[in-house]
Structures are given as structure tokens and as C-alpha cells.
PDB file of N, CA and C in Angstrom:
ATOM      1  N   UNK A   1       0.831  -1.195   0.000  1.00  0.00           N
ATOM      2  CA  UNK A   1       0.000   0.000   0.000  1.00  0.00           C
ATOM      3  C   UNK A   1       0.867   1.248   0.000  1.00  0.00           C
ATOM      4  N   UNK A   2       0.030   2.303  -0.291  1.00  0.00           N
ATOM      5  CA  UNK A   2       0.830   3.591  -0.144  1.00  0.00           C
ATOM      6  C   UNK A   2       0.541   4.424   1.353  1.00  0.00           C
ATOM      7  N   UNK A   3       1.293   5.580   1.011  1.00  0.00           N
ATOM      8  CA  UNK A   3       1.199   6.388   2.656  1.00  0.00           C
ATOM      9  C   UNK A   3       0.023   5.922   3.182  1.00  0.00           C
ATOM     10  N   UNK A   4      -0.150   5.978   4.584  1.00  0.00           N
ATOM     11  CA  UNK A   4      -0.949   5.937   5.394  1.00  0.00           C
ATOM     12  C   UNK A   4      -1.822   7.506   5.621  1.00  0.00           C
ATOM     13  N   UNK A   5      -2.771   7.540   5.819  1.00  0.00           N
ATOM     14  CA  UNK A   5      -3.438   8.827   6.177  1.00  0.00           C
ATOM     15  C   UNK A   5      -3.795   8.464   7.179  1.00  0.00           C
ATOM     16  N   UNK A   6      -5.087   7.374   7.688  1.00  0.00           N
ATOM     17  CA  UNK A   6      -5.373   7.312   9.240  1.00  0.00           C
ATOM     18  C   UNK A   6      -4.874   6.075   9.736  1.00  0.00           C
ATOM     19  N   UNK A   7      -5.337   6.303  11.208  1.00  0.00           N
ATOM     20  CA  UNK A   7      -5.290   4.818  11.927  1.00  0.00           C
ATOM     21  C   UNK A   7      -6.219   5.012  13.099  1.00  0.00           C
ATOM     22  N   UNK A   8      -6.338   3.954  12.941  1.00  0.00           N
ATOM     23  CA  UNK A   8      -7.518   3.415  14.184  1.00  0.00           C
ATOM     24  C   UNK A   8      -6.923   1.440  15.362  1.00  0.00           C
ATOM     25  N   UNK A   9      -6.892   2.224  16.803  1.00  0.00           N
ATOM     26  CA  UNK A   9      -6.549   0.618  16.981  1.00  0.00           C
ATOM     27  C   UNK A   9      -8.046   0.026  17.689  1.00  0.00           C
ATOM     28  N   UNK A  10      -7.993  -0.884  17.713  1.00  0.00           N
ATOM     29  CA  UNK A  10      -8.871  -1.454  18.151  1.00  0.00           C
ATOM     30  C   UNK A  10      -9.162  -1.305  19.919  1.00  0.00           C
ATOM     31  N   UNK A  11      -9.934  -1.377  20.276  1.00  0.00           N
ATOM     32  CA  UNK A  11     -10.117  -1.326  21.716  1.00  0.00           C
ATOM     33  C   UNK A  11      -8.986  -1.936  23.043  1.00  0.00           C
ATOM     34  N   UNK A  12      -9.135  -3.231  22.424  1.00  0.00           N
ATOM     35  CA  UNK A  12      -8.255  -4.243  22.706  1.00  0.00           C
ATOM     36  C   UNK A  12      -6.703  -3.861  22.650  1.00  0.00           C
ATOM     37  N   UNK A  13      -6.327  -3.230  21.350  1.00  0.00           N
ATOM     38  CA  UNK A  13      -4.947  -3.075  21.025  1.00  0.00           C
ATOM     39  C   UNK A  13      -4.623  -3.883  20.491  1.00  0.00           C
ATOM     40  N   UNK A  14      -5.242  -4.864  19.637  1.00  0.00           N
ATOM     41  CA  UNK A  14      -4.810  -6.248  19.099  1.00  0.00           C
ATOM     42  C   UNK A  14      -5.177  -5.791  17.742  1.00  0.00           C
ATOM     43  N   UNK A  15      -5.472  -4.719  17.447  1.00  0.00           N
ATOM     44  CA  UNK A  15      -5.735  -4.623  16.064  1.00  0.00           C
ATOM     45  C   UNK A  15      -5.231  -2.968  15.624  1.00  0.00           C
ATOM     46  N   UNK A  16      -5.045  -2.764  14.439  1.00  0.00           N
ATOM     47  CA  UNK A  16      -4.409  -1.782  13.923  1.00  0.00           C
ATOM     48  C   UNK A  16      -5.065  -1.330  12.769  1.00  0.00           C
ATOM     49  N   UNK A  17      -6.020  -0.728  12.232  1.00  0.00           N
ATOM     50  CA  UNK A  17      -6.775  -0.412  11.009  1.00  0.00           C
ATOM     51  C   UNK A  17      -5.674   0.633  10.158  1.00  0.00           C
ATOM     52  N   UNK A  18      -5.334   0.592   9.296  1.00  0.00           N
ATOM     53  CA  UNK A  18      -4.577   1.464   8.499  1.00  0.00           C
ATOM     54  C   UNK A  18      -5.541   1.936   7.215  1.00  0.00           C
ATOM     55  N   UNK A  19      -5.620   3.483   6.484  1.00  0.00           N
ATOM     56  CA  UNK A  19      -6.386   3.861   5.626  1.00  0.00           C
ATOM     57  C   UNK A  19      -5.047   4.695   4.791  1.00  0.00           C
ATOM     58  N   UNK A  20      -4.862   4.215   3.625  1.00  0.00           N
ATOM     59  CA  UNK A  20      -4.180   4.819   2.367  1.00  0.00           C
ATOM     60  C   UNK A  20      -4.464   5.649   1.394  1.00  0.00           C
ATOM     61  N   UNK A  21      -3.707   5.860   0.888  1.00  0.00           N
ATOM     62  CA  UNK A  21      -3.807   7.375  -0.458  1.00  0.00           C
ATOM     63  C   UNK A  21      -4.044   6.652  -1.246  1.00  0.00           C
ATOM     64  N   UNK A  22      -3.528   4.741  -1.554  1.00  0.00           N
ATOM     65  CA  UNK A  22      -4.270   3.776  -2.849  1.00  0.00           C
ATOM     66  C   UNK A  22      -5.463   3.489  -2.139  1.00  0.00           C
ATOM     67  N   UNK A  23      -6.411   4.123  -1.183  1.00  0.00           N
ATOM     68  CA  UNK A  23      -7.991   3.408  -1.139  1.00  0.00           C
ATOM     69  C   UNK A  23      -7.612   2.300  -0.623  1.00  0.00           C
ATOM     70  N   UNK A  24      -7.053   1.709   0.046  1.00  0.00           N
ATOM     71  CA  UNK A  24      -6.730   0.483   0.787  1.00  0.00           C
ATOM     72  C   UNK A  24      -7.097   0.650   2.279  1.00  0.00           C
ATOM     73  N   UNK A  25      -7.661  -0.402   3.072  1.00  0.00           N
ATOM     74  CA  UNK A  25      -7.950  -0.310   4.290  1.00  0.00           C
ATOM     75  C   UNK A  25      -7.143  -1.865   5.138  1.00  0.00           C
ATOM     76  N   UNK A  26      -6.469  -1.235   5.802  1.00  0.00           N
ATOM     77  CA  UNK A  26      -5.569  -2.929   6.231  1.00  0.00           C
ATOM     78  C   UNK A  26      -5.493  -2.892   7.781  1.00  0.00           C
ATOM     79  N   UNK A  27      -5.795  -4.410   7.721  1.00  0.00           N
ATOM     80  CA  UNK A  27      -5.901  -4.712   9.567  1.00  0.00           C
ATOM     81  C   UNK A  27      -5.058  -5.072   9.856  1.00  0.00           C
ATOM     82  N   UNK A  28      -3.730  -4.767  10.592  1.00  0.00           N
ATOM     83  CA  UNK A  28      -2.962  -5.580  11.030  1.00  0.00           C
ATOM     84  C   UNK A  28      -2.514  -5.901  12.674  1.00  0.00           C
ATOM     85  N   UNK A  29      -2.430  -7.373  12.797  1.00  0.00           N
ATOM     86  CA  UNK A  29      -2.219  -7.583  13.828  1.00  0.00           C
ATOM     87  C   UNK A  29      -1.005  -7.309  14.401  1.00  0.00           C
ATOM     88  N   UNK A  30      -0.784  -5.903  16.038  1.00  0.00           N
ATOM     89  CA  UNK A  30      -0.595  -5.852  16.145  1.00  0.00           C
ATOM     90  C   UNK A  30       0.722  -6.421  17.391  1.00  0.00           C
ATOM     91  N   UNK A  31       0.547  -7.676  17.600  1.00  0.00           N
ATOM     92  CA  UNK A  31       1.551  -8.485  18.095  1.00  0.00           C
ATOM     93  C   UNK A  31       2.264  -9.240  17.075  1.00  0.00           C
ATOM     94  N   UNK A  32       2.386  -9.211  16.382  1.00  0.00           N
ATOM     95  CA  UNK A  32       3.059  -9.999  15.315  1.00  0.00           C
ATOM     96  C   UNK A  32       3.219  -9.292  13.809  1.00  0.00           C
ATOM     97  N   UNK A  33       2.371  -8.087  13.703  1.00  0.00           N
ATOM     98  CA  UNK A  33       2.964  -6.998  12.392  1.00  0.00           C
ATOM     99  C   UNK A  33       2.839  -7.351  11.323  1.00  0.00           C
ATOM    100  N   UNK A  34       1.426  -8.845  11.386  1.00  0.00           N
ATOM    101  CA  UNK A  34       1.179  -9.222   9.936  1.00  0.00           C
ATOM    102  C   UNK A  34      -0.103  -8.525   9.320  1.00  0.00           C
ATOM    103  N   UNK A  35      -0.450  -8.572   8.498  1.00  0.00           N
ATOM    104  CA  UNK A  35      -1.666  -8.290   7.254  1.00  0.00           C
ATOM    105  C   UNK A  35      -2.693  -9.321   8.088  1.00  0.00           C
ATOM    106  N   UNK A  36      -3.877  -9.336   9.143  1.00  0.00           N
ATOM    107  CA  UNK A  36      -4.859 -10.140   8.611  1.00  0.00           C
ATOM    108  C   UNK A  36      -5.712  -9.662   7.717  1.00  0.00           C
ATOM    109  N   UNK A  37      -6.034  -8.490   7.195  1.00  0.00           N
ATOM    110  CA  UNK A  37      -7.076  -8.759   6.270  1.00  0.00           C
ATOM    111  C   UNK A  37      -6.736  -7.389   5.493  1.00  0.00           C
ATOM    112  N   UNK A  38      -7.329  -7.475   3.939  1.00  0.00           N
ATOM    113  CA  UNK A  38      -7.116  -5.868   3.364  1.00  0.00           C
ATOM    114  C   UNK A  38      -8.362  -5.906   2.515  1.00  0.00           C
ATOM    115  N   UNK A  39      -8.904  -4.662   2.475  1.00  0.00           N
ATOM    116  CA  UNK A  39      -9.621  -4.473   1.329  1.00  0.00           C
ATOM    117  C   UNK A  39      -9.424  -2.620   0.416  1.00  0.00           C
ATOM    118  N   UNK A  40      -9.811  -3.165  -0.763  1.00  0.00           N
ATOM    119  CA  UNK A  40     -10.161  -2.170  -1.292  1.00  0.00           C
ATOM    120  C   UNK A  40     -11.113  -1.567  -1.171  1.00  0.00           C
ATOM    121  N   UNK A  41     -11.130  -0.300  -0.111  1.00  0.00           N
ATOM    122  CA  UNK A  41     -12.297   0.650  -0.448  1.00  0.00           C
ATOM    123  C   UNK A  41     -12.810   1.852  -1.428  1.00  0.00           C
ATOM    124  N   UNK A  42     -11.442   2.436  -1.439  1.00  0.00           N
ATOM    125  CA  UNK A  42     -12.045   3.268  -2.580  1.00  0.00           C
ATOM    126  C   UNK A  42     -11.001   3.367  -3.573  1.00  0.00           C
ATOM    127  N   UNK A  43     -11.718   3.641  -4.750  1.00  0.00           N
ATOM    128  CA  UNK A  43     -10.509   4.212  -5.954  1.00  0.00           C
ATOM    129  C   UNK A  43      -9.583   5.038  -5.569  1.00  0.00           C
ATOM    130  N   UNK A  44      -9.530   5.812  -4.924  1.00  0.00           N
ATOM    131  CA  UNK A  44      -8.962   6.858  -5.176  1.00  0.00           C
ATOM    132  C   UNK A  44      -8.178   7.253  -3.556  1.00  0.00           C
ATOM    133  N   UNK A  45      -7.749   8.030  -3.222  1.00  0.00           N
ATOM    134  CA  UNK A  45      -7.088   8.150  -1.750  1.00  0.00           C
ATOM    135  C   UNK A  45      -8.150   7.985  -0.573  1.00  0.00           C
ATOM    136  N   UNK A  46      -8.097   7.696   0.550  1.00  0.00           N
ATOM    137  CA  UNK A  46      -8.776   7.331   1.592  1.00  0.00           C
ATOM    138  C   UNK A  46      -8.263   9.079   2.186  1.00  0.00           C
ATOM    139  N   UNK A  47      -9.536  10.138   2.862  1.00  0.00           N
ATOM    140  CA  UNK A  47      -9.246  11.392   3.552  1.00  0.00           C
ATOM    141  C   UNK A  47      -9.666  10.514   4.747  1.00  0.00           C
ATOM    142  N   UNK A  48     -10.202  10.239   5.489  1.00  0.00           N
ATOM    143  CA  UNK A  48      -9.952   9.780   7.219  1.00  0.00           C
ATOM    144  C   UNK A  48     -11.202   8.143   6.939  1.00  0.00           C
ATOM    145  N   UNK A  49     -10.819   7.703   7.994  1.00  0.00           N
ATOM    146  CA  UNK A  49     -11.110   6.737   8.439  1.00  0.00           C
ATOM    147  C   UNK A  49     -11.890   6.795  10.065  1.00  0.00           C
ATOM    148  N   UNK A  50     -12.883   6.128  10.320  1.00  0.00           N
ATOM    149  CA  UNK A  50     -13.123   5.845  11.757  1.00  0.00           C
ATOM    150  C   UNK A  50     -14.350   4.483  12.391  1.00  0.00           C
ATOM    151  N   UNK A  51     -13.986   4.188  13.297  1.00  0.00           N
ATOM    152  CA  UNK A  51     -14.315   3.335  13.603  1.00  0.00           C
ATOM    153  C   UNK A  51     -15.507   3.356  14.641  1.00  0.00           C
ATOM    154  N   UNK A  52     -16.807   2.657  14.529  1.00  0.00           N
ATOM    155  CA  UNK A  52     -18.048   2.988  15.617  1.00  0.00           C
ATOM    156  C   UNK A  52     -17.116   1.848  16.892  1.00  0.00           C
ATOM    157  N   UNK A  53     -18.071   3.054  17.719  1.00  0.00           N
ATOM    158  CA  UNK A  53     -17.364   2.871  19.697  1.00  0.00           C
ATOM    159  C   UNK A  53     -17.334   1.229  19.294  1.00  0.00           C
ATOM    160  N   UNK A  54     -18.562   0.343  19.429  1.00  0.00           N
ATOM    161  CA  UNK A  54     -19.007  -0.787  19.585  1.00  0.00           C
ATOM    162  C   UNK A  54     -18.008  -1.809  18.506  1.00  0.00           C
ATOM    163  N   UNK A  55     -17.143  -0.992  17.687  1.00  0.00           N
ATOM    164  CA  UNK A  55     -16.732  -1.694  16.447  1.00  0.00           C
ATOM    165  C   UNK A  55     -16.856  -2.987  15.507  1.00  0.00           C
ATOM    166  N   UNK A  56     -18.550  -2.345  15.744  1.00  0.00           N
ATOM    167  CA  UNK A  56     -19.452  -3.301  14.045  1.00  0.00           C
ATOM    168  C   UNK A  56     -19.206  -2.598  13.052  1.00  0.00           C
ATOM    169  N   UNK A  57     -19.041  -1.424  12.631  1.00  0.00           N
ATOM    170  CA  UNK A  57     -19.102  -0.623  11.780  1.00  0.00           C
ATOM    171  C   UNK A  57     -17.274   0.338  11.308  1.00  0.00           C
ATOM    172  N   UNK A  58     -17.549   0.473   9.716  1.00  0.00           N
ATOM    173  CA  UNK A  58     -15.858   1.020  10.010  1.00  0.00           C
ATOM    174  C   UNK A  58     -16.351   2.424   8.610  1.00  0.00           C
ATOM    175  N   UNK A  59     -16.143   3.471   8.649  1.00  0.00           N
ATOM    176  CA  UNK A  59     -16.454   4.603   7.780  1.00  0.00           C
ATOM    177  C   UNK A  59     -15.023   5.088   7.081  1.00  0.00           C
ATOM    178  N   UNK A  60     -15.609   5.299   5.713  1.00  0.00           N
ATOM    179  CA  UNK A  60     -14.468   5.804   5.148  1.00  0.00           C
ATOM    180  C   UNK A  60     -14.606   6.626   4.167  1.00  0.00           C
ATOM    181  N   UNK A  61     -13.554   7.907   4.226  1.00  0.00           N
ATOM    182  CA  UNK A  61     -14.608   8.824   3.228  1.00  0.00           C
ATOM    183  C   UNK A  61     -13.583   9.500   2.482  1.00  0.00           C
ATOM    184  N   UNK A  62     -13.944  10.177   1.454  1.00  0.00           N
ATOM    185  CA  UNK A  62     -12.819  10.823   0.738  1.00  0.00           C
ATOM    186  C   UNK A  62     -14.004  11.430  -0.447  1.00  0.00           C
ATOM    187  N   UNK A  63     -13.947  11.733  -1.942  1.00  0.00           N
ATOM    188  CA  UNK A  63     -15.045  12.185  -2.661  1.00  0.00           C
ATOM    189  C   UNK A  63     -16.626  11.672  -2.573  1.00  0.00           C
ATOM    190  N   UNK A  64     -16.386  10.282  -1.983  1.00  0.00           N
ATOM    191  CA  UNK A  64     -17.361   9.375  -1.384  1.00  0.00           C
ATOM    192  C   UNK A  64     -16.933   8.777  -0.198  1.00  0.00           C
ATOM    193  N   UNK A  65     -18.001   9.117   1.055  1.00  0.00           N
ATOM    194  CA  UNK A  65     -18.158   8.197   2.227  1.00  0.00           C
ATOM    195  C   UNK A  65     -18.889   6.950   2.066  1.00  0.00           C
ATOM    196  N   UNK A  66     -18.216   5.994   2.287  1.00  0.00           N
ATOM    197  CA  UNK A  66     -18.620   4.432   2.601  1.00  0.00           C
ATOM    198  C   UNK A  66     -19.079   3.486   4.084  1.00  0.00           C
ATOM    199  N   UNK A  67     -19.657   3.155   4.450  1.00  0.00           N
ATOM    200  CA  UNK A  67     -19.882   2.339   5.289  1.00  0.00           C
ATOM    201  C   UNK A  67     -19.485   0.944   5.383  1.00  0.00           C
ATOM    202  N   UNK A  68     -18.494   0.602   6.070  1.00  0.00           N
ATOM    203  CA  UNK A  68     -18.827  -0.742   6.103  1.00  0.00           C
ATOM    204  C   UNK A  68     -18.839  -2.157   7.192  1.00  0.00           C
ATOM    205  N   UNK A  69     -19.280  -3.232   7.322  1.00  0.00           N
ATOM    206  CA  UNK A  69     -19.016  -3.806   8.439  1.00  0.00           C
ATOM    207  C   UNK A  69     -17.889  -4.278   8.669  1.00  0.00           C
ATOM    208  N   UNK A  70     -17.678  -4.441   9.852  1.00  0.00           N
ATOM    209  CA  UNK A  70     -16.646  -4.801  10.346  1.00  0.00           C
ATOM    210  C   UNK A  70     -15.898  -6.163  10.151  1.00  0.00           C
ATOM    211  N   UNK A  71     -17.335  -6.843  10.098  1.00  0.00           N
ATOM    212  CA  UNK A  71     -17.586  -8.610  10.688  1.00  0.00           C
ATOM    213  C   UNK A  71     -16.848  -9.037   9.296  1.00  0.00           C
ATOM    214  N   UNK A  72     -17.557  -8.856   8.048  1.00  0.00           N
ATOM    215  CA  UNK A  72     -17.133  -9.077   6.665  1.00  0.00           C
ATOM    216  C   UNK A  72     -16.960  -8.197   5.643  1.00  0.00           C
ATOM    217  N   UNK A  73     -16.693  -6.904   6.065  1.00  0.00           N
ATOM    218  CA  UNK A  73     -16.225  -6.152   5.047  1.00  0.00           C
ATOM    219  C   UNK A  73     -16.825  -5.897   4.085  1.00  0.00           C
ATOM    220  N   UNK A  74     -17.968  -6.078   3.958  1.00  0.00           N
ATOM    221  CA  UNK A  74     -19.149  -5.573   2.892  1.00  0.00           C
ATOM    222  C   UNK A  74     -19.608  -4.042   3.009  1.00  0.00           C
ATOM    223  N   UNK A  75     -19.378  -3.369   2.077  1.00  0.00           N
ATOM    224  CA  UNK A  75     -20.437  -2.114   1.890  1.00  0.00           C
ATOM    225  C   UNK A  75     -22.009  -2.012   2.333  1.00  0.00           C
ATOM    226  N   UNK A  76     -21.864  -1.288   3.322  1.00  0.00           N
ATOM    227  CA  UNK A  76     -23.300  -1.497   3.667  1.00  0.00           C
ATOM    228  C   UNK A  76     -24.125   0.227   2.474  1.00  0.00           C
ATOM    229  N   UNK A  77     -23.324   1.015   3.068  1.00  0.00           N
ATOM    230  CA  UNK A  77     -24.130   2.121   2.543  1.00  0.00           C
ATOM    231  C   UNK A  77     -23.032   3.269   1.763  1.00  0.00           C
ATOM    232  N   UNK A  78     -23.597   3.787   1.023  1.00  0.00           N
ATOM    233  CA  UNK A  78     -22.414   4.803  -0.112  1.00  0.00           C
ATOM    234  C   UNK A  78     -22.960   6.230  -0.409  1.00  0.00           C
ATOM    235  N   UNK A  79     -22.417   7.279   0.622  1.00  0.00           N
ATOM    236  CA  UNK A  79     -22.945   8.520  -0.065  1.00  0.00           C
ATOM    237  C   UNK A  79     -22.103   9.221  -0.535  1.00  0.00           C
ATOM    238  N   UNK A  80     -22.703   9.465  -1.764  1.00  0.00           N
ATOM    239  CA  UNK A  80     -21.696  10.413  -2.755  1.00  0.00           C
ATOM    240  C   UNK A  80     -21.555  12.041  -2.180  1.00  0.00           C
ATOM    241  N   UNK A  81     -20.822  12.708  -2.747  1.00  0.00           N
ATOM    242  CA  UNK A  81     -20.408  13.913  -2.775  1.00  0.00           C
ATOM    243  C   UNK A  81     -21.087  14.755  -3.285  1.00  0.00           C
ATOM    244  N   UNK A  82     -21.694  15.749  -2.570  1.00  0.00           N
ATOM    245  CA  UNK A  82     -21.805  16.539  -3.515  1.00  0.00           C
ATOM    246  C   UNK A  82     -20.869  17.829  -4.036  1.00  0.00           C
ATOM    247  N   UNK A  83     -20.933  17.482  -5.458  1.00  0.00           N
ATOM    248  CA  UNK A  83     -20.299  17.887  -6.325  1.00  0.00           C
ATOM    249  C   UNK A  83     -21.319  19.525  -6.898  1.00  0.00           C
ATOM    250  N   UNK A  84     -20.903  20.723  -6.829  1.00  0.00           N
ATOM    251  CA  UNK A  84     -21.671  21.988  -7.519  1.00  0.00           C
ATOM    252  C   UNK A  84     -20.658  22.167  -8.797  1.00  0.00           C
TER     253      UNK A  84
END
């Protein structure tokens, strides 16, 4: 991935959310400094990242804010920008 813009750790501290300028969102475990999971969220650079208190939910926004779950990483909801 490229630069990092945010981070988020998990409650616990066992987890590390990273958000990139390639639209990449990566979990890594932080006792051991591996990749468990990555996805592509957006085309284009990730502007912040954050995570709900309860962490079911993970937001990510940049020309478009995304929603998504936590559990499996599916898009729940997508609002566009408005653009004038």
C-alpha cells in the first residue's frame, strides 16, 4: 500500500486499522505486524477513516463516504459527494 493517512486501533490493542492514499484499508495484527485482512475501499485516496465505539461498523470517506461492516467487510451504505 501507499502512505498511510489514518489509523484506528482497536479497543483491545490487538488490532491496527490502516487507511491509504491507494484506497486500501488494512488490519494488522498488532503483536506480530502481519496483514490479517485488506480491502479495497475506494478508488482513489482514503481522507480519514473511523471506527463505531461498539466496532461493528468502520467509515471511510474521501469524494465518497462508505460504510462498512466490520464482521465481513461488505459495503453497507455509499454517499456520494456533492459535487456543484
Amino acid at each position: 500500500t501507499s502512505k498511510v493517512i489514518s489509523l484506528h486501533f482497536s479497543k483491545q490493542g490487538r488490532v491496527l486499522i490502516t487507511a491509504s492514499r491507494d484506497g486500501v484499508i488494512c488490519e494488522l495484527d498488532t503483536w506480530t505486524g502481519k496483514s490479517k485482512d485488506t480491502l479495497k475501499a475506494l478508488k482513489k485516496s482514503i481522507n480519514s477513516l473511523t471506527v463505531s465505539h461498539d466496532e461493528k461498523f468502520m467509515v471511510v470517506s474521501a469524494k465518497t463516504t462508505k460504510l462498512y461492516s466490520m464482521k465481513d467487510k461488505k459495503e453497507i451504505l455509499k454517499i456520494p459527494s456533492d459535487d456543484v
